[in-house]
C-alpha atoms as a PDB file:
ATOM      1  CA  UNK A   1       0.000   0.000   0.000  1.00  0.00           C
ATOM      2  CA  UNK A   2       1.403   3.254  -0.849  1.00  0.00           C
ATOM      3  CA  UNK A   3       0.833   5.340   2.387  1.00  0.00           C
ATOM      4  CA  UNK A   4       1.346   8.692   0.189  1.00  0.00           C
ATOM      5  CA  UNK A   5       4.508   9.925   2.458  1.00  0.00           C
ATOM      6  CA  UNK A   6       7.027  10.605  -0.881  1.00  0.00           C
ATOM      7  CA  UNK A   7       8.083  13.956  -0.956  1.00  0.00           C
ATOM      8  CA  UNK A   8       6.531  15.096   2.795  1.00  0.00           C
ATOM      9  CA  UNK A   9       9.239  15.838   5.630  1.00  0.00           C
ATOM     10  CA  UNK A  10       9.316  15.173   8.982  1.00  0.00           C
ATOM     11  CA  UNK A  11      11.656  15.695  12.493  1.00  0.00           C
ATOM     12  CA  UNK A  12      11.560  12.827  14.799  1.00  0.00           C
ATOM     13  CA  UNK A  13      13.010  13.413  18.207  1.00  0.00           C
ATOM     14  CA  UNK A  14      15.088  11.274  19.844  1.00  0.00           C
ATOM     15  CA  UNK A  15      15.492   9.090  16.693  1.00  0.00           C
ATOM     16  CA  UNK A  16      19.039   8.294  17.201  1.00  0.00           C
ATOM     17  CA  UNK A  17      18.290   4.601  18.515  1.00  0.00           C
ATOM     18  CA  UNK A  18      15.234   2.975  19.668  1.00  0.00           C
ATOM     19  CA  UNK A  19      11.389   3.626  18.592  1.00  0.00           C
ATOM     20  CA  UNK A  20      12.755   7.028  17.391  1.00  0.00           C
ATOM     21  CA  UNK A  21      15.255   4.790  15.101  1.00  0.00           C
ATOM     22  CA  UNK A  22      12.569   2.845  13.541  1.00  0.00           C
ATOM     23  CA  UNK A  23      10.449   5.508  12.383  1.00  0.00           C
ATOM     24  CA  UNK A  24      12.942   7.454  10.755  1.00  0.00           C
ATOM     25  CA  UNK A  25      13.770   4.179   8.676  1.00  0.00           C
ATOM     26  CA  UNK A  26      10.135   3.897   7.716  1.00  0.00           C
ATOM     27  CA  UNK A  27       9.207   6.805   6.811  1.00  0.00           C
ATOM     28  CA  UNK A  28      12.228   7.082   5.044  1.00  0.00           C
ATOM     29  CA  UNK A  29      11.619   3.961   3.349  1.00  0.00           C
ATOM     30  CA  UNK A  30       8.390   5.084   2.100  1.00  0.00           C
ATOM     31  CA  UNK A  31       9.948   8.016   0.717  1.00  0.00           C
ATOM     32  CA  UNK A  32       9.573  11.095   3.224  1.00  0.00           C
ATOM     33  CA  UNK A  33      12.814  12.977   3.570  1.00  0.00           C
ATOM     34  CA  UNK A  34      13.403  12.456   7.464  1.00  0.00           C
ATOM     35  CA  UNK A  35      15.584  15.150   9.980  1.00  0.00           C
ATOM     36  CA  UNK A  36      16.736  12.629  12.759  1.00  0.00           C
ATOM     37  CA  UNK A  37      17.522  14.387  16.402  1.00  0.00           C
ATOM     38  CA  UNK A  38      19.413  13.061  19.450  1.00  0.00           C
ATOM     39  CA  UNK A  39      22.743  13.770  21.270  1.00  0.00           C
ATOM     40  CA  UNK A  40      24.475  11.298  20.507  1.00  0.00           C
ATOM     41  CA  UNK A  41      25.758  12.301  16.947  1.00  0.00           C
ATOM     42  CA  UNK A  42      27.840   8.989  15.844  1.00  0.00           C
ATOM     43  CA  UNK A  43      24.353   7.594  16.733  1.00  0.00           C
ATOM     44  CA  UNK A  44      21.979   9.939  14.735  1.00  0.00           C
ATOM     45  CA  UNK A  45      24.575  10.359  11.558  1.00  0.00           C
ATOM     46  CA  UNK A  46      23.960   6.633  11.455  1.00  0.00           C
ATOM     47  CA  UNK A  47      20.214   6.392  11.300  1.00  0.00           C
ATOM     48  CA  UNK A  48      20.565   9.444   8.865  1.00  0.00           C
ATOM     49  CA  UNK A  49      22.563   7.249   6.643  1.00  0.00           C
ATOM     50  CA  UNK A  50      20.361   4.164   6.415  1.00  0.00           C
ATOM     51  CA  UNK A  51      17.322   6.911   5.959  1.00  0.00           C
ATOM     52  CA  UNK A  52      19.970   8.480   3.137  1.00  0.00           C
ATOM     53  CA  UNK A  53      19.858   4.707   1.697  1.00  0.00           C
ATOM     54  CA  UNK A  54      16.406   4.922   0.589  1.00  0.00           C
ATOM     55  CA  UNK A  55      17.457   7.903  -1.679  1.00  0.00           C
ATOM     56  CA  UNK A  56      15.643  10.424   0.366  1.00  0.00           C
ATOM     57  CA  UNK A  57      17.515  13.663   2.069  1.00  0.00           C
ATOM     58  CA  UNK A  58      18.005  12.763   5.964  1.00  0.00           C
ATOM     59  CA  UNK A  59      19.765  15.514   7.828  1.00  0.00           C
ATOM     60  CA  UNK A  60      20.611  15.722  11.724  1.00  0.00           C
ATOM     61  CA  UNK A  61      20.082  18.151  14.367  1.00  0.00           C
ATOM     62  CA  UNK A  62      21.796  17.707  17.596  1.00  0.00           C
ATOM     63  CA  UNK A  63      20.546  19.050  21.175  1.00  0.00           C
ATOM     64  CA  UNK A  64      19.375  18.156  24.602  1.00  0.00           C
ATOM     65  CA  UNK A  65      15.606  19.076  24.367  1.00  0.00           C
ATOM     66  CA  UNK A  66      15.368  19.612  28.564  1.00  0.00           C
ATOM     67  CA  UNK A  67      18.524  22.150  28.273  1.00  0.00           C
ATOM     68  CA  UNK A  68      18.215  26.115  27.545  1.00  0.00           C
ATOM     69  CA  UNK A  69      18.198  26.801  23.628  1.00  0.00           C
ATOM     70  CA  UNK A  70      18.104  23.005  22.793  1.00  0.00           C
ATOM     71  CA  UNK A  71      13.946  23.104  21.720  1.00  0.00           C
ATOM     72  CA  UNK A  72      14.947  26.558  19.517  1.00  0.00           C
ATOM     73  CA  UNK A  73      17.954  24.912  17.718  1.00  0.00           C
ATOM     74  CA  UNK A  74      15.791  21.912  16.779  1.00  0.00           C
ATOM     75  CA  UNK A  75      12.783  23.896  15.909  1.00  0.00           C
ATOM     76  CA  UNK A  76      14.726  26.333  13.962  1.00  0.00           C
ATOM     77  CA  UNK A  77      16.223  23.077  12.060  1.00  0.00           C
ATOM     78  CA  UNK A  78      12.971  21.665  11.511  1.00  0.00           C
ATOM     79  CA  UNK A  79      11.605  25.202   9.479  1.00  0.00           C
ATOM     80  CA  UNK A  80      14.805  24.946   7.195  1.00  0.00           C
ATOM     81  CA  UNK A  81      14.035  21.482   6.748  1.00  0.00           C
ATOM     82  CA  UNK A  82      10.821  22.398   5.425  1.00  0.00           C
ATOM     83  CA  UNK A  83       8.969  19.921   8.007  1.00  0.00           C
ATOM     84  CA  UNK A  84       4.939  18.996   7.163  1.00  0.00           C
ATOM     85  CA  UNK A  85       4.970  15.671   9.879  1.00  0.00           C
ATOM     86  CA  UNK A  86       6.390  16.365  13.869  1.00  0.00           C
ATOM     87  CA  UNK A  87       7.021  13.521  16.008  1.00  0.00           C
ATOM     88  CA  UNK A  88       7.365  13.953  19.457  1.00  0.00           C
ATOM     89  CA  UNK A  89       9.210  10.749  20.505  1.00  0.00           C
ATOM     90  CA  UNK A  90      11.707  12.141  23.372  1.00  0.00           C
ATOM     91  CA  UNK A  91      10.958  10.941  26.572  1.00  0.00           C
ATOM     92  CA  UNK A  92      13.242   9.888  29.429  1.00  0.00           C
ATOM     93  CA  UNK A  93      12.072   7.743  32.141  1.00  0.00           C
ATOM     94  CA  UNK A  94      13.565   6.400  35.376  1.00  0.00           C
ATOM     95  CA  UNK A  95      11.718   4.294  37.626  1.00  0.00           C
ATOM     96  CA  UNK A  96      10.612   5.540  41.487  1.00  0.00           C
ATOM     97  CA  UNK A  97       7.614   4.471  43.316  1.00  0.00           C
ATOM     98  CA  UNK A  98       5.874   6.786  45.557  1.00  0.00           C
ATOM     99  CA  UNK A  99       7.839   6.605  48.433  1.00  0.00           C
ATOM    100  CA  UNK A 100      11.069   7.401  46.420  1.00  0.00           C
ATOM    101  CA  UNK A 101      10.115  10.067  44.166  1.00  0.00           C
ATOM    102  CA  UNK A 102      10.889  13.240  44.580  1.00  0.00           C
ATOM    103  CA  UNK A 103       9.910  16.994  44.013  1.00  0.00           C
ATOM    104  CA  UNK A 104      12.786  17.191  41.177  1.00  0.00           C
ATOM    105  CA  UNK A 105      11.876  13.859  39.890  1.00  0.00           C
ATOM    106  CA  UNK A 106       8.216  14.870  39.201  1.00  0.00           C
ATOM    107  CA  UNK A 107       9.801  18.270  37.170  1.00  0.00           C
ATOM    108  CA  UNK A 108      12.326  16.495  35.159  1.00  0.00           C
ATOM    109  CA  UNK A 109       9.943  13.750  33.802  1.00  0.00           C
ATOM    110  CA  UNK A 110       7.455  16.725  32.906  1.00  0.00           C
ATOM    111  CA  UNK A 111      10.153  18.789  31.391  1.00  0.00           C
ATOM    112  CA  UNK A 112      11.748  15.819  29.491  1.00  0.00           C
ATOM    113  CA  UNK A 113       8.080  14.499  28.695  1.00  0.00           C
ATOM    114  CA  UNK A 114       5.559  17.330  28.469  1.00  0.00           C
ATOM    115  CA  UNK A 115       7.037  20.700  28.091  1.00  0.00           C
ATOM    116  CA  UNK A 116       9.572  20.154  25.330  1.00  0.00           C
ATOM    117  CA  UNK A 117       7.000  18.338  23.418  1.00  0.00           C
ATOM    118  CA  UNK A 118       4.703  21.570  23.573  1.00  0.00           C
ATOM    119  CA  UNK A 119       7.414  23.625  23.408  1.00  0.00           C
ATOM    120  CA  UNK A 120       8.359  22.748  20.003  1.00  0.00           C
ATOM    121  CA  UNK A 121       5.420  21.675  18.800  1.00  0.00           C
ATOM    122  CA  UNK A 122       4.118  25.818  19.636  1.00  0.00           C
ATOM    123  CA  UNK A 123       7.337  26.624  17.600  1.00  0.00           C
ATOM    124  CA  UNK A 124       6.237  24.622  14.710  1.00  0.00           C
ATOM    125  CA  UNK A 125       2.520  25.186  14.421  1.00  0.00           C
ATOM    126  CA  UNK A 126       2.791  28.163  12.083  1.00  0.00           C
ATOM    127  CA  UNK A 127       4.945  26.921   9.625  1.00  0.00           C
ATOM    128  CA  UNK A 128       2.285  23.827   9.396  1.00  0.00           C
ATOM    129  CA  UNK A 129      -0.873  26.222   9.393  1.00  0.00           C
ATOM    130  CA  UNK A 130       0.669  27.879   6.527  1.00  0.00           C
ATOM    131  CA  UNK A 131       1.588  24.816   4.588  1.00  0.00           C
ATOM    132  CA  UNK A 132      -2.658  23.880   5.024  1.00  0.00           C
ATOM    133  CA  UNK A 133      -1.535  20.248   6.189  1.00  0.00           C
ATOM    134  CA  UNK A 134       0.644  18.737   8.589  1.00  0.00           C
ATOM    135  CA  UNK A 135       1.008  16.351  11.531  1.00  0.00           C
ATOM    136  CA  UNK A 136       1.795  16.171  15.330  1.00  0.00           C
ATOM    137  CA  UNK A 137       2.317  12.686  16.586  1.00  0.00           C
ATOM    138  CA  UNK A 138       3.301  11.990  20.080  1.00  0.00           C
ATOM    139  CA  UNK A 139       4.158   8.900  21.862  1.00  0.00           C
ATOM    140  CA  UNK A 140       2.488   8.316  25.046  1.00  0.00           C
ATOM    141  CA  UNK A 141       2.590   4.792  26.534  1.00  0.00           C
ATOM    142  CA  UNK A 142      -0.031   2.326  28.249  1.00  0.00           C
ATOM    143  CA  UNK A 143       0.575   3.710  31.591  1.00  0.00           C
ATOM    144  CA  UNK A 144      -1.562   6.164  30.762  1.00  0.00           C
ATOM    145  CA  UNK A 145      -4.162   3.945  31.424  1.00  0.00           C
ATOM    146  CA  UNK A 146      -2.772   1.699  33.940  1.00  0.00           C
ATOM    147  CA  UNK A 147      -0.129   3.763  36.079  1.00  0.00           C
ATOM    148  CA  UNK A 148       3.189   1.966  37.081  1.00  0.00           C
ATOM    149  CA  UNK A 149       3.660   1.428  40.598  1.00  0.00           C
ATOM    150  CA  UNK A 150       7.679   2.156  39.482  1.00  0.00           C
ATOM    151  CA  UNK A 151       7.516   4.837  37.510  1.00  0.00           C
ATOM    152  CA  UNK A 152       4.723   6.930  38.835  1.00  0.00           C
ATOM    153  CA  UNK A 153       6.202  10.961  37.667  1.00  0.00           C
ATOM    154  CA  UNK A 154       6.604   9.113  34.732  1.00  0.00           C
ATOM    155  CA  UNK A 155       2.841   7.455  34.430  1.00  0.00           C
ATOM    156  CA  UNK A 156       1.714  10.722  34.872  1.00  0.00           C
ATOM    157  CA  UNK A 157       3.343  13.097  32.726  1.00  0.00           C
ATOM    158  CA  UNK A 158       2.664  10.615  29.867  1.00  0.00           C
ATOM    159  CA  UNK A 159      -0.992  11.036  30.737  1.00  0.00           C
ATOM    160  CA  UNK A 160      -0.516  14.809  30.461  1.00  0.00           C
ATOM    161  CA  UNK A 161       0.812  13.941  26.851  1.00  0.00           C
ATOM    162  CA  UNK A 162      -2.189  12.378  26.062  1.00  0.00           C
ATOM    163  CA  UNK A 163      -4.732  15.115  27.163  1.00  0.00           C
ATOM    164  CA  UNK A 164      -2.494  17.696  25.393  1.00  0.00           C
ATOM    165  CA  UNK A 165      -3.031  15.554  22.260  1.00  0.00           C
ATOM    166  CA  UNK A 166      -6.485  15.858  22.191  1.00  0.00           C
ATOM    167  CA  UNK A 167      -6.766  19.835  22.899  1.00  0.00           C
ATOM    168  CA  UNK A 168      -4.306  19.886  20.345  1.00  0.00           C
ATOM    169  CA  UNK A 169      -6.648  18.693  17.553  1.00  0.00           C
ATOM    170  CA  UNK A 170      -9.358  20.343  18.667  1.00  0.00           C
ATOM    171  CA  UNK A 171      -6.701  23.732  18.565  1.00  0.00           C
ATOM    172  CA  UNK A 172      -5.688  22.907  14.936  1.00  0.00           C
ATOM    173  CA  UNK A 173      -9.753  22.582  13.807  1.00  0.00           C
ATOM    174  CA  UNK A 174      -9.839  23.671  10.010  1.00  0.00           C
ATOM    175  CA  UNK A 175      -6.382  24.061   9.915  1.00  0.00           C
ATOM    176  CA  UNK A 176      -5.450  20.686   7.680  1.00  0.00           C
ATOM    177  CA  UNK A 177      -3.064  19.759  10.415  1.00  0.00           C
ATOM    178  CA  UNK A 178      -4.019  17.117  12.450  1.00  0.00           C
ATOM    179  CA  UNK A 179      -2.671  15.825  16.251  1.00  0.00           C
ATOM    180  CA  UNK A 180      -2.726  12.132  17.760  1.00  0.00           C
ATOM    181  CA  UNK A 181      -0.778   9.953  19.929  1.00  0.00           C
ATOM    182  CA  UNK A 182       0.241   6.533  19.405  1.00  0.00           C
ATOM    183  CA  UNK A 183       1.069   4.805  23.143  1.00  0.00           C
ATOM    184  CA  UNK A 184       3.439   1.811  23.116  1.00  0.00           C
ATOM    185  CA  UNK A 185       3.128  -1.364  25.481  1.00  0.00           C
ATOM    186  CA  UNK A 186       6.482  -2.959  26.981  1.00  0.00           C
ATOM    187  CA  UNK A 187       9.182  -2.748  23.767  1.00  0.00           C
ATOM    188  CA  UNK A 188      11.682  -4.943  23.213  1.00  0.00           C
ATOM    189  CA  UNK A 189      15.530  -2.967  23.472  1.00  0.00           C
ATOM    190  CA  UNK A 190      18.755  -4.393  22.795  1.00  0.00           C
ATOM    191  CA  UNK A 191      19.490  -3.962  26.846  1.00  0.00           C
ATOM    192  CA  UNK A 192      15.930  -5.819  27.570  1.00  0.00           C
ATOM    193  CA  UNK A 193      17.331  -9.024  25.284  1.00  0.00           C
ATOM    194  CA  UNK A 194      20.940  -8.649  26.990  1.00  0.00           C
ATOM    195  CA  UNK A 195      19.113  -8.830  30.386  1.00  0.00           C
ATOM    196  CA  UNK A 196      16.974 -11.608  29.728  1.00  0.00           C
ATOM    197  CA  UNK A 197      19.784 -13.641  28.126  1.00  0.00           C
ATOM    198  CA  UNK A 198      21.442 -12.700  31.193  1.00  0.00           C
ATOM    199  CA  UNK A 199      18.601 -14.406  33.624  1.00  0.00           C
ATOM    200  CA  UNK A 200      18.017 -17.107  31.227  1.00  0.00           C
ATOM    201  CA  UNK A 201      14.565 -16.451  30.147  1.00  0.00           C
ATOM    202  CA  UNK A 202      13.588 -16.754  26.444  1.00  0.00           C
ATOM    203  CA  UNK A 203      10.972 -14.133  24.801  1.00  0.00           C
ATOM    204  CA  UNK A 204       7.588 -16.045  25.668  1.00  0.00           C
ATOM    205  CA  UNK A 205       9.140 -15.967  29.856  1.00  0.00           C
ATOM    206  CA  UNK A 206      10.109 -12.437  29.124  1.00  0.00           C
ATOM    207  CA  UNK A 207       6.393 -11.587  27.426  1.00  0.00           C
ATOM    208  CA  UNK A 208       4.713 -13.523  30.542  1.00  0.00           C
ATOM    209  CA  UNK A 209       7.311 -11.891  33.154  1.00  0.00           C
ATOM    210  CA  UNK A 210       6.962  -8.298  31.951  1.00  0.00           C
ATOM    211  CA  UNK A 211       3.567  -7.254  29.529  1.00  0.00           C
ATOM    212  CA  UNK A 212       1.331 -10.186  29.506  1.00  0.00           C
ATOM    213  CA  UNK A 213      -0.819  -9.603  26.758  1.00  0.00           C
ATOM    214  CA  UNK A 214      -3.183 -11.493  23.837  1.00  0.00           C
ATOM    215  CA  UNK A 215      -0.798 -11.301  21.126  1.00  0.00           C
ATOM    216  CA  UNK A 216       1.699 -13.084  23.299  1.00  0.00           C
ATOM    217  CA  UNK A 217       4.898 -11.493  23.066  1.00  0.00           C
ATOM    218  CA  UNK A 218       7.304  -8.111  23.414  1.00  0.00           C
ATOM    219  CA  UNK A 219       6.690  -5.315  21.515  1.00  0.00           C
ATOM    220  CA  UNK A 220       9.072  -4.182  18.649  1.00  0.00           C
ATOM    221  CA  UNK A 221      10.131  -0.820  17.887  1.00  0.00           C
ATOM    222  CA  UNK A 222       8.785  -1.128  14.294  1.00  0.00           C
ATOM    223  CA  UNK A 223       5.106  -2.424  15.659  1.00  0.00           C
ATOM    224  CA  UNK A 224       5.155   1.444  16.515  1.00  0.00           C
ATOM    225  CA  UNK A 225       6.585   2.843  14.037  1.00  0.00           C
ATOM    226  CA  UNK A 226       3.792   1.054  11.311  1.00  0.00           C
ATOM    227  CA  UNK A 227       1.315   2.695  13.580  1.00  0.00           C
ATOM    228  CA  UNK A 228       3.179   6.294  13.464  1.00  0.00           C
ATOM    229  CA  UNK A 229       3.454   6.219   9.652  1.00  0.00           C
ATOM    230  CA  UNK A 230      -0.405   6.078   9.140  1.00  0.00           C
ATOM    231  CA  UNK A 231      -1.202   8.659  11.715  1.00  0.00           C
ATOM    232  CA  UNK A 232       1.663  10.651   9.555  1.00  0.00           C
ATOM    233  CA  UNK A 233       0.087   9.992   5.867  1.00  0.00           C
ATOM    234  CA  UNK A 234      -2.795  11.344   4.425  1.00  0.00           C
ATOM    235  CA  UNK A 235      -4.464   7.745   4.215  1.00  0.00           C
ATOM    236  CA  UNK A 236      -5.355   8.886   8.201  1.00  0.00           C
ATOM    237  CA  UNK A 237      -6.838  12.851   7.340  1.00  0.00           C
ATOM    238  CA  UNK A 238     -10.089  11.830   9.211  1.00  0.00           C
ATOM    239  CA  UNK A 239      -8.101  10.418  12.178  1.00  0.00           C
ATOM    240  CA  UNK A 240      -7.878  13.333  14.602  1.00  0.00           C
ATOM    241  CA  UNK A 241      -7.259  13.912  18.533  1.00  0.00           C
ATOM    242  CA  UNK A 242      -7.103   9.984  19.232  1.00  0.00           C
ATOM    243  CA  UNK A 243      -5.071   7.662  21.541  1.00  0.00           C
ATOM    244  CA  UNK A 244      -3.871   4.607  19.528  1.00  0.00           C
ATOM    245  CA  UNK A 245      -2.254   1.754  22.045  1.00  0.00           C
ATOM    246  CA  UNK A 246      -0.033  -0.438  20.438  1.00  0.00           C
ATOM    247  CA  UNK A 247       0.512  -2.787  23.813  1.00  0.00           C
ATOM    248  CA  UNK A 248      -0.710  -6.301  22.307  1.00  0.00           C
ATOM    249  CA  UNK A 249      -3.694  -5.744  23.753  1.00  0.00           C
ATOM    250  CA  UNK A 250      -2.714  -5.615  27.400  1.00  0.00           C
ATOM    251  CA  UNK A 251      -4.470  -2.788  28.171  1.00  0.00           C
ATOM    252  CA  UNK A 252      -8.110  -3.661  29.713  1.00  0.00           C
ATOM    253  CA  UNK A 253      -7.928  -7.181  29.067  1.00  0.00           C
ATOM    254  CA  UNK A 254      -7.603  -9.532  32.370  1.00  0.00           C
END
């Protein structure tokens, strides 16, 4: 199916590595030029090559989102880049429960979660008003729904994603430019594999262990990036202000 991304451009944050990673190779593949951010640069020059591979342009843009200036330099990259499709994948996490967590905690996973994300989303929306069509993606994750007892500032400023999201759309009415949010389950990282190679578990222990679900295994990074790259073509223009969980059904089933 041709998803009707050639010739659109989009900025991906935090798409050195990861779910970030994975989008930026799709949408590349399906011919959307693709300006890959992160701080690592060896990191993000190499996703920009494989991206490069498909014969598309794939720049980079370097920058801590969370630090002063690093939102402008990326935002000012995006406009030269000519950007119609934002995707708002940055988002550290750590893991305290309630008795651990603490005042700074709660304001780092918002700023690294929540206020970058709107800050440079704000920065972009008139460059996409102007173009008459555009998109804001932004990755939540199932603890919006079901909070994690070890990573509660995170559970919550992900939720805060979520209900930004949906003003969002309604912001952007008549504009062409469209806002959702795709929320991953449990993901499978290189680390996650080492670690259960590690304890001796194989993927169905790890599945059972950590995100039992229907489907019946881990999620991959490109099960969310296949759900970011309709929300980002024009195959989804009736799609608006929604909360698509990729989790393998773990969500609200016993």
């Amino acid at each position: 199916m041709d998803l009707q991304l050639a010739g659109r451009r989009a900025v991906v944050t935090g798409s050195s590595g990861g779910i970030g990673a994975a989008v930026a190779d799709m949408l590349a593949a399906e011919g959307c030029d693709v300006l890959v951010h992160g701080r690592n640069a060896e990191a993000a020059a190499e996703v920009a090559r494989r991206a490069a591979d498909h014969g598309v342009r794939a720049d980079v843009v370097l920058g801590d989102l969370g630090e002063p200036g690093g939102v402008e330099r990326v935002a000012a990259a995006a406009r030269d880049f000519g950007v119609h499709i934002l995707v708002n994948n940055a988002g550290p996490f750590v893991e305290h429960d309630w008795d651990a967590v603490r005042p700074e905690d709660w304001r780092a996973a918002f700023e690294g979660n929540v206020f970058s994300a709107a800050r440079l989303t704000q920065a972009l929306l008139p460059s996409l008003r102007a173009d008459g069509w555009g998109r804001v993606i932004n990755i939540g994750t199932r603890a919006v729904r079901t909070p994690l007892p070890n990573m509660v500032e995170y559970s919550a400023a992900k939720a805060a994603v979520v209900n930004m999201t949906t003003s969002l759309a309604g912001h952007l009415a008549g504009t062409g430019v469209t806002a959702n949010c795709v929320s991953p389950g449990v993901i499978a990282t290189p680390s996650m594999h080492r670690m259960f190679e590690e304890r001796g578990e194989t993927s169905a222990d790890a599945a059972a262990r950590y995100a039992p679900n229907p489907v019946g295994r881990l999620g991959r990074a490109e099960d969310i990036a296949g759900a970011v790259l309709y929300l980002a073509s024009p195959l989804a223009d009736y799609v608006n202000g929604i909360e698509l969980r990729v989790d393998g059904g773990i969500t609200g089933t016993p």
